[in-house]
Protein backbone atom coordinates (compact mmCIF):
# COMPACT_ATOMS: atom_id res chain seq x y z
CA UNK A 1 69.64 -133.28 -67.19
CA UNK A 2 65.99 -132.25 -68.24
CA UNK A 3 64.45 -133.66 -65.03
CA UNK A 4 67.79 -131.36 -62.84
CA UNK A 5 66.55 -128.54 -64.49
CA UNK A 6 62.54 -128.90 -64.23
CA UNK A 7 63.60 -129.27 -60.25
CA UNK A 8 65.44 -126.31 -60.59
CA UNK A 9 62.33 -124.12 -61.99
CA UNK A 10 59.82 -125.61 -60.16
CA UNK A 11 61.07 -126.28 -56.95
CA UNK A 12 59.73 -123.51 -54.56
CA UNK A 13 62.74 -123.26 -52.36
CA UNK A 14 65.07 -123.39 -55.51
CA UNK A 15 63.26 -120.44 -56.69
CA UNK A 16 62.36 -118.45 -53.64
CA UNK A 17 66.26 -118.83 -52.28
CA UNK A 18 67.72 -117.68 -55.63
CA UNK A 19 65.72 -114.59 -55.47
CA UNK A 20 66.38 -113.71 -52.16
CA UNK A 21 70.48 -114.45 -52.68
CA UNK A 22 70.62 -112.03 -55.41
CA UNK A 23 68.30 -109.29 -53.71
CA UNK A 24 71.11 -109.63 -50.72
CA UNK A 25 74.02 -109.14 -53.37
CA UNK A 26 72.44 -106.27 -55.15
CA UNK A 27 71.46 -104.78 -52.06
CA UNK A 28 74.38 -104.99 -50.93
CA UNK A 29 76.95 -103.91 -53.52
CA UNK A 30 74.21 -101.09 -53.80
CA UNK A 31 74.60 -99.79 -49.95
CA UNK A 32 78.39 -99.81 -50.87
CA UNK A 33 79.64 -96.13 -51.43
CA UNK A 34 76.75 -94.89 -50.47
CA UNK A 35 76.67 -90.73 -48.13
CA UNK A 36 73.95 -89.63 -45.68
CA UNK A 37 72.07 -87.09 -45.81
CA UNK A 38 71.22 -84.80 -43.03
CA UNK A 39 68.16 -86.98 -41.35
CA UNK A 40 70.14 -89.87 -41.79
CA UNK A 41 73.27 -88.13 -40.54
CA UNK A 42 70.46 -87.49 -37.43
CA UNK A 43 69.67 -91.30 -36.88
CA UNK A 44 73.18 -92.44 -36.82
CA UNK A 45 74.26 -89.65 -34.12
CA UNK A 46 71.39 -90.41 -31.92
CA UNK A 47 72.37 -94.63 -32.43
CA UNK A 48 75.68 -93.17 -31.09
CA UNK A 49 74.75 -91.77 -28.13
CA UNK A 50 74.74 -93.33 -24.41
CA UNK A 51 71.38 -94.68 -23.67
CA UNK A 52 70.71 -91.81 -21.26
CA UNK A 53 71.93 -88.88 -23.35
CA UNK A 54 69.55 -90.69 -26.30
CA UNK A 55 66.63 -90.54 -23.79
CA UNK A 56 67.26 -87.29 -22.90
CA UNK A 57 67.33 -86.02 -26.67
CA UNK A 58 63.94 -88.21 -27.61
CA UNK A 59 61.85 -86.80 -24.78
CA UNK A 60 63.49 -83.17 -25.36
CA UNK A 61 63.89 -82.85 -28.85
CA UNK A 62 62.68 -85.34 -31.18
CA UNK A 63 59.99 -86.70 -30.05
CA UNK A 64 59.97 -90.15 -32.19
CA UNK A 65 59.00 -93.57 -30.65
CA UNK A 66 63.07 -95.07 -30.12
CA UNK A 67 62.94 -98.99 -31.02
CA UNK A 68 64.43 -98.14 -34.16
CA UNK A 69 67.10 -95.89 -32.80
CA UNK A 70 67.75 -98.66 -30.23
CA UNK A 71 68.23 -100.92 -33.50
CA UNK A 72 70.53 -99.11 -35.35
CA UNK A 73 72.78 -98.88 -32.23
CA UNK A 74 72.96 -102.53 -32.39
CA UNK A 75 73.49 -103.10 -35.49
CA UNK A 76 76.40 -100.00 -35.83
CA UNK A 77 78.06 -102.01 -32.88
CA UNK A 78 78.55 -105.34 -34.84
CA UNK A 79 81.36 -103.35 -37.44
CA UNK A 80 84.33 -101.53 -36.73
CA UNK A 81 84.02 -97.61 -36.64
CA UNK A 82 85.54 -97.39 -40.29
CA UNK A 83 82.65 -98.82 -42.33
CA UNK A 84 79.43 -97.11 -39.89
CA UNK A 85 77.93 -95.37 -42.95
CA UNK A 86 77.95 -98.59 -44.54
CA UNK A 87 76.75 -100.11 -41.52
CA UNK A 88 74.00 -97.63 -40.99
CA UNK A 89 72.33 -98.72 -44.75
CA UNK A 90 72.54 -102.20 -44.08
CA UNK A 91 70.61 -101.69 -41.38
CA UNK A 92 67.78 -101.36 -43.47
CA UNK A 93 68.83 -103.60 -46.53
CA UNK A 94 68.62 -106.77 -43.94
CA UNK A 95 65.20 -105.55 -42.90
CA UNK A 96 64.15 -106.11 -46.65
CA UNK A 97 65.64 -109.85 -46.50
CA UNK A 98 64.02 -110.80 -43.52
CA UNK A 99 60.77 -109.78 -45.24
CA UNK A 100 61.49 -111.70 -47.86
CA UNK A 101 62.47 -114.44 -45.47
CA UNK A 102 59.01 -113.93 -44.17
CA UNK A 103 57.46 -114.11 -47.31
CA UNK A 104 59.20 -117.38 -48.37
CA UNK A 105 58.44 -119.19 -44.79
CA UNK A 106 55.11 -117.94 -42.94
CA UNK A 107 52.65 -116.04 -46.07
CA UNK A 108 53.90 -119.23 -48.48
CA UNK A 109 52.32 -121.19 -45.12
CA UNK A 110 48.97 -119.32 -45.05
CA UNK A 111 48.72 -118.38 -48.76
CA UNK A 112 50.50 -121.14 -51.10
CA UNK A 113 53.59 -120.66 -53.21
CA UNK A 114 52.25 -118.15 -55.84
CA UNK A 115 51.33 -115.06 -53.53
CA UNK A 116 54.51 -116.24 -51.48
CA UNK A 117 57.04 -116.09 -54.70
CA UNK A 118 55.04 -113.03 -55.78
CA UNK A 119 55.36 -110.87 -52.84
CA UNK A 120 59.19 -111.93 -52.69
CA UNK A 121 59.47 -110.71 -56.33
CA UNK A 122 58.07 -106.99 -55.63
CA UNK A 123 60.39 -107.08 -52.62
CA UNK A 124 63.23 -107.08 -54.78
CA UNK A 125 61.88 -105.41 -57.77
CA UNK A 126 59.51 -102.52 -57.34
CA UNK A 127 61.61 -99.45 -57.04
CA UNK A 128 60.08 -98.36 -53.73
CA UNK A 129 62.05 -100.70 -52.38
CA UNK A 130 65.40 -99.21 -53.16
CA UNK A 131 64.22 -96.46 -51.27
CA UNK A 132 62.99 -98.27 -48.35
CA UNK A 133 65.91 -100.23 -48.04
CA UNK A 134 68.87 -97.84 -48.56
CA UNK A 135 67.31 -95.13 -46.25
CA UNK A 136 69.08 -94.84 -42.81
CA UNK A 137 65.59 -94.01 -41.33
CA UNK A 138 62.86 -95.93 -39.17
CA UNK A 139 60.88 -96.80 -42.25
CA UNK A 140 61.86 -99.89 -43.39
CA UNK A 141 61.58 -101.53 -39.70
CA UNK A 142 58.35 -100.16 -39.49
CA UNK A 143 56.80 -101.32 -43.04
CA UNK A 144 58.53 -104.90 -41.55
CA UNK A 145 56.25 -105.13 -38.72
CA UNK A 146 53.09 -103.83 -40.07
CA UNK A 147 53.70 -106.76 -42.81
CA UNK A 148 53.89 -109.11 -39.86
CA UNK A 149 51.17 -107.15 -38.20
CA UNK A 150 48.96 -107.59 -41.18
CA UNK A 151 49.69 -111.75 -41.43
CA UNK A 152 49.00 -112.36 -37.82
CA UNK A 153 45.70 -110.14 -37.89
CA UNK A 154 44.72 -112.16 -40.52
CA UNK A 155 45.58 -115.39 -38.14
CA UNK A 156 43.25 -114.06 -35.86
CA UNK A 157 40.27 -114.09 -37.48
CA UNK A 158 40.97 -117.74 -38.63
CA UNK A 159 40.85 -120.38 -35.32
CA UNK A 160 43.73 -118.68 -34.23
CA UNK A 161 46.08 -120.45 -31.33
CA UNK A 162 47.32 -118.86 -28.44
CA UNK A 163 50.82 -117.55 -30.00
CA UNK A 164 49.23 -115.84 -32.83
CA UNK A 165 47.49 -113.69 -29.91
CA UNK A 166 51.50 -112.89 -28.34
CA UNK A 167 52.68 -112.63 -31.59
CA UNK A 168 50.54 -110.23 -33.11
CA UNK A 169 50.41 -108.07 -29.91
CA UNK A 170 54.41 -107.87 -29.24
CA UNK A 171 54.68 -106.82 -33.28
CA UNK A 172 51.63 -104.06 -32.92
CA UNK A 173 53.50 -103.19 -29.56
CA UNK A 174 56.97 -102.76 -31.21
CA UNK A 175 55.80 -101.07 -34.58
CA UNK A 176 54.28 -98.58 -32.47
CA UNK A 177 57.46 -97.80 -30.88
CA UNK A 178 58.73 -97.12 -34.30
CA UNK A 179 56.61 -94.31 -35.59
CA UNK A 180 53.13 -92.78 -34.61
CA UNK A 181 51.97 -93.55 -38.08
CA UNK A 182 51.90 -96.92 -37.50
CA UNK A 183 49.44 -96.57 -34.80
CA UNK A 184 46.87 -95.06 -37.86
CA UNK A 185 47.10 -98.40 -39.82
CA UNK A 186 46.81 -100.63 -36.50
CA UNK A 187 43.78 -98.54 -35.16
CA UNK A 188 41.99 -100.09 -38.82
CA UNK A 189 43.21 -103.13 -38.69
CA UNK A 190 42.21 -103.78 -34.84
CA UNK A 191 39.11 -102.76 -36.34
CA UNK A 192 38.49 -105.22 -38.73
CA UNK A 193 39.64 -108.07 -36.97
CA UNK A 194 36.98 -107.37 -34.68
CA UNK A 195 34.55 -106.57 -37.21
CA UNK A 196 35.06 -110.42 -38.31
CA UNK A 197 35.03 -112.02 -35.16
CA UNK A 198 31.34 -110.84 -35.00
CA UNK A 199 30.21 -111.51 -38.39
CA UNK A 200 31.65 -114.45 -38.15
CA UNK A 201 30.02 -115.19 -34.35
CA UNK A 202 33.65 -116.50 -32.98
CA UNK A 203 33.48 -113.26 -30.80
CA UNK A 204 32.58 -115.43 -27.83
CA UNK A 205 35.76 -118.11 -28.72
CA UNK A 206 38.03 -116.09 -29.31
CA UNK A 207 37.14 -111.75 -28.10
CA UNK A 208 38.22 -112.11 -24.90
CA UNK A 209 41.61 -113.01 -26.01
CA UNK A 210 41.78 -110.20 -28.49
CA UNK A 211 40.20 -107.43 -26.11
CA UNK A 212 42.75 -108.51 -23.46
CA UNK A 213 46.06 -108.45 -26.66
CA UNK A 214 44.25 -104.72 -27.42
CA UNK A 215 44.18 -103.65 -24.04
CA UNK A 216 47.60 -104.68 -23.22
CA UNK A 217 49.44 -103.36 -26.30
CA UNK A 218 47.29 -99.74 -25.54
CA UNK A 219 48.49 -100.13 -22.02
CA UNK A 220 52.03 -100.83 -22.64
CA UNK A 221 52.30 -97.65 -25.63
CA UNK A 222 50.43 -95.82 -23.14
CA UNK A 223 53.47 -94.38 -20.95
CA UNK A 224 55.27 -92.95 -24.37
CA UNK A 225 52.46 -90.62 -25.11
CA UNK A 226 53.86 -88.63 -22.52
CA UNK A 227 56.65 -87.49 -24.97
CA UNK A 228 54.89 -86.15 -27.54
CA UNK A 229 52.44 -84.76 -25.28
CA UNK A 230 54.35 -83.06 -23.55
CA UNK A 231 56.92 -81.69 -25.70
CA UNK A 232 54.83 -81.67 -29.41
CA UNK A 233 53.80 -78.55 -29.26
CA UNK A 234 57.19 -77.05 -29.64
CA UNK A 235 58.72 -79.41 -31.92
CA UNK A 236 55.31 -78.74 -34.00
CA UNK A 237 56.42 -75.23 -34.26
CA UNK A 238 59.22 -76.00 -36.32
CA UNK A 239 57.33 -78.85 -38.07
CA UNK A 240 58.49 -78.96 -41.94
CA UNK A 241 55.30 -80.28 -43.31
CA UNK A 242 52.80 -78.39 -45.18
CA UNK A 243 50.17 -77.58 -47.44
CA UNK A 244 51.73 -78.45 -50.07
CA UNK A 245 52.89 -82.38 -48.85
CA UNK A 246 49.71 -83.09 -48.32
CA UNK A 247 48.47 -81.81 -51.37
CA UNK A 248 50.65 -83.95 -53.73
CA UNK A 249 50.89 -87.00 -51.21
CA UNK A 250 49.03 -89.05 -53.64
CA UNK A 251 52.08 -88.85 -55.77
CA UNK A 252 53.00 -91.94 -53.19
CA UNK A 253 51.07 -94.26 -56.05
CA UNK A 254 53.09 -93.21 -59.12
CA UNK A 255 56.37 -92.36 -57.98
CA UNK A 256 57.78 -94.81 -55.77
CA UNK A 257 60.59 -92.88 -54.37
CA UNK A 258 60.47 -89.25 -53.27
CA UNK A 259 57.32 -88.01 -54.60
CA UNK A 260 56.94 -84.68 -53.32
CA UNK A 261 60.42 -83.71 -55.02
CA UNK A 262 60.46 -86.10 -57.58
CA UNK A 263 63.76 -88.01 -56.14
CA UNK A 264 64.44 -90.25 -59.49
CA UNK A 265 65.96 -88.55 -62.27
CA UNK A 266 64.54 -91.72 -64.49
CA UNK A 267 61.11 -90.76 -63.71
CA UNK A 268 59.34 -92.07 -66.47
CA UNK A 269 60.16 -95.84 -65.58
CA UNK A 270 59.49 -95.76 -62.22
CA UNK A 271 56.77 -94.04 -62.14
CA UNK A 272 55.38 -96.22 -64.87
CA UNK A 273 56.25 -99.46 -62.83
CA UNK A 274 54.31 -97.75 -60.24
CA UNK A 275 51.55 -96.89 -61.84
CA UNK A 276 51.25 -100.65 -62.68
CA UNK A 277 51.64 -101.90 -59.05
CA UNK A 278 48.84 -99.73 -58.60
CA UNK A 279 46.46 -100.25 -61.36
CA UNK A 280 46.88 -103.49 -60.03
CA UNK A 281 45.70 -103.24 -56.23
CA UNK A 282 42.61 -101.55 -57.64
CA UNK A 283 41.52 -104.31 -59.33
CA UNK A 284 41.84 -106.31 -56.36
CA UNK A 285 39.40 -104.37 -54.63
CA UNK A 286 36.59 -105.52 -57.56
CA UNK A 287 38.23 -108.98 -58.32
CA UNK A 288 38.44 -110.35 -54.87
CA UNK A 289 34.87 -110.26 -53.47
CA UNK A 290 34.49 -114.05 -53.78
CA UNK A 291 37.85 -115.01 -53.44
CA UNK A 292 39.76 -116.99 -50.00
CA UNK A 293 41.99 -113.70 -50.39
CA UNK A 294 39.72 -111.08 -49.79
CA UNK A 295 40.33 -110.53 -46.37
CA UNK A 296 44.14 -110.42 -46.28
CA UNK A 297 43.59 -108.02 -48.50
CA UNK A 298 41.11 -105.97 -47.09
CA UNK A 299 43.72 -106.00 -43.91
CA UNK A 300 45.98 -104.65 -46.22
CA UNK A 301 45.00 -102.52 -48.86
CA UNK A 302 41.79 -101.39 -46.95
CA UNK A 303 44.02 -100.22 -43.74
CA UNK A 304 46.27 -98.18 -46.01
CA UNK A 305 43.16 -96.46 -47.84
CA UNK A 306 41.23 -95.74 -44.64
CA UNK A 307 44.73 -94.42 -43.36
CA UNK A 308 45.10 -92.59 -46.17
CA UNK A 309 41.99 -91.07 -45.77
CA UNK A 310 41.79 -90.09 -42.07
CA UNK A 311 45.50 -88.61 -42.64
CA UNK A 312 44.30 -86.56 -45.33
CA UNK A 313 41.14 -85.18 -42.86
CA UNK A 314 43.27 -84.10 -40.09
CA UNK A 315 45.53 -82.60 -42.43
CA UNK A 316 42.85 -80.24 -43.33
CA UNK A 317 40.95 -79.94 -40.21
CA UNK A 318 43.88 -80.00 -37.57
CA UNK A 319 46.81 -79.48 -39.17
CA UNK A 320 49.52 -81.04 -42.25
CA UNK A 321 50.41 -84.40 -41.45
CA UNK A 322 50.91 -86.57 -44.31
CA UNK A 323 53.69 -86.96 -46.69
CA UNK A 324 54.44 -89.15 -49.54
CA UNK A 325 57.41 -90.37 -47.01
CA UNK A 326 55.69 -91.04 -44.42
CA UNK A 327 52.73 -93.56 -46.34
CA UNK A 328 55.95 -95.30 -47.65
CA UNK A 329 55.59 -97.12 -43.93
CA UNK A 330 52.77 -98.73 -45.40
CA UNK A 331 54.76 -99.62 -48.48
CA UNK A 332 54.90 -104.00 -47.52
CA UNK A 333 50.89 -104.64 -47.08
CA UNK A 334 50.90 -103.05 -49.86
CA UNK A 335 52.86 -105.56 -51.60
CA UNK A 336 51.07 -108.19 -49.53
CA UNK A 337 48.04 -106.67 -51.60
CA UNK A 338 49.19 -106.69 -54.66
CA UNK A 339 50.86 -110.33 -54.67
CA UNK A 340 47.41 -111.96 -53.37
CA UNK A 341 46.20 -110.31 -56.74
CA UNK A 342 48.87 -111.20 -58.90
CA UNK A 343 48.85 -114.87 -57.91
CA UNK A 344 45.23 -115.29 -59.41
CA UNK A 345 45.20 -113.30 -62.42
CA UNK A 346 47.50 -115.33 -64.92
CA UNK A 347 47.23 -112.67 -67.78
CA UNK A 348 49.08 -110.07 -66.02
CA UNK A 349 52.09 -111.76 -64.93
CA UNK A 350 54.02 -111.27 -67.65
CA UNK A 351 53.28 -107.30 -68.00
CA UNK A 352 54.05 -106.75 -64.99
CA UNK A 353 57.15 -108.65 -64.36
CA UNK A 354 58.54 -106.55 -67.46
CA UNK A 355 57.58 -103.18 -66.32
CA UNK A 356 58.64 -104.26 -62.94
CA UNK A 357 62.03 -104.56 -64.17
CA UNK A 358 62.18 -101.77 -66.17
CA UNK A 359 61.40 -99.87 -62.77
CA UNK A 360 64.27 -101.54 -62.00
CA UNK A 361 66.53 -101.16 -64.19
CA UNK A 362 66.13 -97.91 -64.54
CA UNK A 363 66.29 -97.04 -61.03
CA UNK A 364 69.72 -98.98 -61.28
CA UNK A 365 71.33 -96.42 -62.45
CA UNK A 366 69.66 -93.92 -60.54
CA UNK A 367 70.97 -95.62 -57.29
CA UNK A 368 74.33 -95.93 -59.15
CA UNK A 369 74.39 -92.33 -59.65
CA UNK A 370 74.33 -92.10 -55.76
CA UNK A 371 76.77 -94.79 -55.06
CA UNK A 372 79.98 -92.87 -57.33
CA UNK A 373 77.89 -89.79 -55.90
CA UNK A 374 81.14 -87.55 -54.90
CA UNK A 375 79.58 -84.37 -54.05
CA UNK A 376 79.63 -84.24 -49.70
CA UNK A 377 83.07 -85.64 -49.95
CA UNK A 378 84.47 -82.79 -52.55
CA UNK A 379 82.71 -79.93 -50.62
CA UNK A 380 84.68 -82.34 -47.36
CA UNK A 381 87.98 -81.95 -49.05
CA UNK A 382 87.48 -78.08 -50.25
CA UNK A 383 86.73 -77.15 -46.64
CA UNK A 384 89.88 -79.29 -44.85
CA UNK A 385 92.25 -77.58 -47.91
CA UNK A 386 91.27 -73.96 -47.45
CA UNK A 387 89.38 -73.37 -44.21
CA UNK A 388 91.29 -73.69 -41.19
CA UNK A 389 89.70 -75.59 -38.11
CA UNK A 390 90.44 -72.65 -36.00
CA UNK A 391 87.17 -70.64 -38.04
CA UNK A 392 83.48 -71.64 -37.26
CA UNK A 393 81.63 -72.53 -40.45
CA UNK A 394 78.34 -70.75 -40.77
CA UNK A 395 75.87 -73.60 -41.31
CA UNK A 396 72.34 -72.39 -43.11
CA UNK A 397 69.20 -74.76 -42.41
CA UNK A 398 70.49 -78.00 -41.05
CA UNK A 399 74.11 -78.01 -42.25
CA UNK A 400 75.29 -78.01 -38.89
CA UNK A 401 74.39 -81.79 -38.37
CA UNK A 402 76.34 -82.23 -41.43
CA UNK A 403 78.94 -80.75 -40.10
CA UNK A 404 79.52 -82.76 -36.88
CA UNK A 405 79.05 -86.16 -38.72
CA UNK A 406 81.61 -85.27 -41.99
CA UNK A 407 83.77 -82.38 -40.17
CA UNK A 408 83.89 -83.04 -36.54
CA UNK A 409 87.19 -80.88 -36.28
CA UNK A 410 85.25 -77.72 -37.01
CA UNK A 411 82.63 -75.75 -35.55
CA UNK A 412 79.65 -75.30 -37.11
CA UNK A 413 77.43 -72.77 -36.04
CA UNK A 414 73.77 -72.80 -37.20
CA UNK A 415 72.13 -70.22 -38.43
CA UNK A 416 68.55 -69.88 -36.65
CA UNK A 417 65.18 -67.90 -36.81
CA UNK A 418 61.67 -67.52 -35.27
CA UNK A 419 60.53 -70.40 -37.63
CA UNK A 420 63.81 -72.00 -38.26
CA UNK A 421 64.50 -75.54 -36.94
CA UNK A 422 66.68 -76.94 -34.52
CA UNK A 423 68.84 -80.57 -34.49
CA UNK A 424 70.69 -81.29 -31.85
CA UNK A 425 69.72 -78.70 -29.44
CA UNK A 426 72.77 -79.54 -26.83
CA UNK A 427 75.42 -79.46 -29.78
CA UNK A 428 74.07 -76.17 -30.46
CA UNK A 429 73.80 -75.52 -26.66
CA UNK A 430 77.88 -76.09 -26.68
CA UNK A 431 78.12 -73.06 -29.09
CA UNK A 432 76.51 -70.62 -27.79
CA UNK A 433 79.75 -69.05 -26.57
CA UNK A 434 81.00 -68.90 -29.85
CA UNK A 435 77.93 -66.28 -31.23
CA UNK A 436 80.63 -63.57 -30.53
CA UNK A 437 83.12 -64.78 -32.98
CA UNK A 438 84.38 -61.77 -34.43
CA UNK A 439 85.09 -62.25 -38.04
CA UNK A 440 88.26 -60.29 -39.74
CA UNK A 441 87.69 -60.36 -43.79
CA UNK A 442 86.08 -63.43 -44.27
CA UNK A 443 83.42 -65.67 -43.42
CA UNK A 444 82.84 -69.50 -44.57
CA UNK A 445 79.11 -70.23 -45.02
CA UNK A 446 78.04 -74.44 -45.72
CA UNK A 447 74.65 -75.11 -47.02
CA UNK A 448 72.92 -78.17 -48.04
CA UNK A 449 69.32 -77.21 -49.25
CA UNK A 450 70.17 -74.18 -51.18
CA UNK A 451 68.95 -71.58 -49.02
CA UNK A 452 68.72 -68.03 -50.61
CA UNK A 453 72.11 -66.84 -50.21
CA UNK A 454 73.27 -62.83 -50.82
CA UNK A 455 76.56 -63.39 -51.56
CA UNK A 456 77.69 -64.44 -55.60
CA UNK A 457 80.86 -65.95 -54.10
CA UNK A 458 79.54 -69.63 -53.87
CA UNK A 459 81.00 -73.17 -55.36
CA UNK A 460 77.89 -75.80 -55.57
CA UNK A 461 78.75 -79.50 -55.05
CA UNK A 462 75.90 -81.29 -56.80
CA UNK A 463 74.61 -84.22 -55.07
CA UNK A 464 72.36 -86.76 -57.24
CA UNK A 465 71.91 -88.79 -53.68
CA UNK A 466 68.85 -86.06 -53.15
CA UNK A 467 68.16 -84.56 -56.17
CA UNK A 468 67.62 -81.06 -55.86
CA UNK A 469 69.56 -80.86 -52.72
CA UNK A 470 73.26 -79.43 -54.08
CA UNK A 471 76.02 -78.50 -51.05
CA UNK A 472 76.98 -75.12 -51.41
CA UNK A 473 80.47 -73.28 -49.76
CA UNK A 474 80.18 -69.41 -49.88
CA UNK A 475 81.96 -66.69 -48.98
CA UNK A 476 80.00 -64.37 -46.58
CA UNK A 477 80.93 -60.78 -45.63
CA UNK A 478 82.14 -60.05 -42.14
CA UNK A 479 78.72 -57.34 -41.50
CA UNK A 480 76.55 -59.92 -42.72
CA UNK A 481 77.64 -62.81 -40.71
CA UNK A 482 77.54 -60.68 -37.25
CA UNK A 483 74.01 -59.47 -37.91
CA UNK A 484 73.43 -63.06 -39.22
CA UNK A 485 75.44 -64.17 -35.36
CA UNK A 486 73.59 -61.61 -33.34
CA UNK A 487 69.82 -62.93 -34.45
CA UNK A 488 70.49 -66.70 -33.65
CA UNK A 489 71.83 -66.14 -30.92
CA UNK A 490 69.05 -64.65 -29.50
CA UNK A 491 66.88 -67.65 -30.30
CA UNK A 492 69.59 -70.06 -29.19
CA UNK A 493 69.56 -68.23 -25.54
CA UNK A 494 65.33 -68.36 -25.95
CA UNK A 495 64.87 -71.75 -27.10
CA UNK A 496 68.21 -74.23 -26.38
CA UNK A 497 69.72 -72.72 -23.23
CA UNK A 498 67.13 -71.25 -21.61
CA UNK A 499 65.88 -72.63 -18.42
């Protein structure tokens, strides 16, 4: 019996498979009951449409690299139409158990069982994660392949074969695809690999093969630029990030989820886990110097600080361009990082492990707050009871996406300024007609980010999924929603319909 059980501790696979079976079942009882918000709302429409219509809206509208729009598609495919939202966040989950698959197969290869079983642990545990992973949004597919990314740079710099070449130039070809940010991080880490193959005077072995992987992944991103080239300028106009993002993006290392609007209403834990992780990855940076680590690391947590760093510069000498959300695509080297320092420092384990899951714990019933979260579906039910389908909805800020996904009976018709943005411009387009609705004694007006309102007659549905962000139904006067008709529909006709 003694000698079963010693197996069962100390047997890698033992270990690293029970971990990664209950991450799956948590994961996915958590992804359960779960809404979407208005972005994510956005990714599942554009997984819905036909591949031309979604190619159309990307090189018109949005703007974003479309690999993981192209995922999500596939996966929303393999399940009937009845459980998409579900669907949609298990999309991501998977993502996080194929990097923990990853972790338990190919960095236990390179880097032994410790920093293997360690970076599978702050997979499941550090709350970041449960962001990451329950977000219907291209982040969690493109934290996946930088993690890759990062492990096959590393190959490269150590008598790499052939396939670690193709494999680490399809990955930096495909993360790119999935968000511009990710071209930041690869620009660094392109630059250290080659700053090691001449230190290390294996430029002449082995530069040719990497100039030629450089060249070709450049070469094959190279057409896409076109997009936000040639359309950036007026998607930038309505561009949501600011001053004030970029100010508190360092938030990003002590609150795991949302920084910027401080997403968990358990703050205190997670932000204390976090604070941990990162205490932790900067004492890599003065523990590692003579360690075999210290370059996986540097590929890691030195390409997210000289990210970081350049982000924050062009934010103040271009324009705003980094928020706490978008650095969470950096979120897996990070853990990378942290679990080639954990594995060597055998006084910390334990500390961490417990404020790891207190993080999690705590954020347990955060993300159970969102899972019995009943808010969207009471505002749904109030509007089907006592608004017929034959009234348009007046949607403030970007209700109207809400709308189509939750209420596709009704017509929703946004409410638009100089400065106000636009989703969907050719379900807007449909609308336009309907600008000269002429109220009789009521109007219905849906909001979901609590935009300054005139009229007292509201009901707020409070959502907990994004704190902060309540639905609100309110009664609008006729006068005020024809002037409020008349001005968008003199930017629809200027910026949707307009040749």
């Amino acid at each position: 019996m003694r000698k079963t059980i010693n197996f069962l501790i100390n047997n890698f696979k033992v270990k690293a498979g029970t971990l990664i079976a209950l991450t799956a079942v948590a994961y996915g009882l958590l992804i359960n009951n779960l809404n979407l918000w208005t972005d994510e709302i956005y990714s599942v429409l554009m997984a819905k449409e036909s591949l031309s219509d979604m190619w159309i809206l990307l090189v018109s509208e949005d703007s974003k690299p479309p690999l993981y729009y192209l995922y999500l598609k596939g996966i929303l495919t393999l399940f009937p139409a009845q459980y998409e939202i579900w669907a949609a966040h298990f999309a991501s989950a998977v993502l996080l158990i194929a990097a923990q698959i990853f972790a338990a197969t190919i960095i236990r290869r390179d880097f032994g069982d410790n920093v293997s079983l360690w970076c599978i642990v702050l997979l499941a545990l550090i709350p970041q994660s449960l962001w990451l992973a329950l977000e219907v949004r291209t982040y969690m597919l493109s934290s996946l392949l930088l993690l890759i990314a990062a492990v096959y740079g590393w190959h490269l710099i150590n008598q790499p074969k052939n396939l670690d070449f193709i494999i680490f130039g399809v990955v930096s070809l495909c993360a790119l695809y999935t968000h511009y940010y990710c071209a930041i991080w690869l620009m660094f880490c392109y630059m250290g690999i080659l700053y090691y193959l001449i230190k290390d005077k294996t430029f002449s072995k082995y530069g040719i093969k990497f100039l030629i992987t450089a060249v070709m992944v450049a070469l094959l991103f190279l057409p896409w630029l076109y997009v936000p080239f040639a359309n950036g300028s007026d998607i930038s106009s309505s561009w949501y990030v600011n001053e004030s993002f970029v100010l508190y993006s360092w938030q990003f290392f002590i609150n795991p989820l949302q920084p910027e609007i401080f997403q968990s209403v358990f703050l205190i834990a997670t932000t204390f886990s976090a604070c941990v992780f990162s205490f932790i990855l900067l004492l890599g940076v003065f523990d590692l110097s003579a360690k075999k680590s210290k370059r996986i690391f540097v590929l890691t947590f030195g390409c997210f600080i000289t990210s970081y760093l350049l982000l924050i510069l062009l934010s103040y000498t271009f324009r705003p361009m980094v928020t706490a959300r978008y650095l969470k695509i950096f979120t897996l080297v990070l853990y990378l990082a942290g679990a080639v320092v954990l594995a060597q420092h055998k006084n910390i384990r334990k500390a961490f492990a417990l404020t790891a899951i207190i993080g999690f714990i705590f954020t347990w019933a955060d993300i159970r707050a969102i899972s019995f979260d009943k808010g969207y579906q009471n505002v749904i039910n109030d509007i089907r009871r006592f608004i017929s389908p034959s009234q348009p909805l007046i949607a403030l800020d970007n209700s109207n996406i809400f709308c189509e996904y939750y209420l596709p009976e009704y017509k929703c018709l946004p409410i638009i300024g100089e400065t106000g943005e636009i989703l969907r411009k050719p379900s807007i387009a449909k609308l336009a007609s309907d600008y000269q609705y002429q109220f009789d004694n009521v109007a219905y007006t849906i909001s979901i980010y609590n935009q300054p309102i005139s009229e007292a007659d509201c009901q707020t549905y409070q959502s907990f999924y994004r704190y902060g962000q309540n639905v609100s139904l309110c009664r609008f006067s006729p006068e005020n929603a024809h002037n409020l008709l008349k001005d968008s529909l003199y930017w629809i006709q200027k910026r949707v319909v307009a040749p």
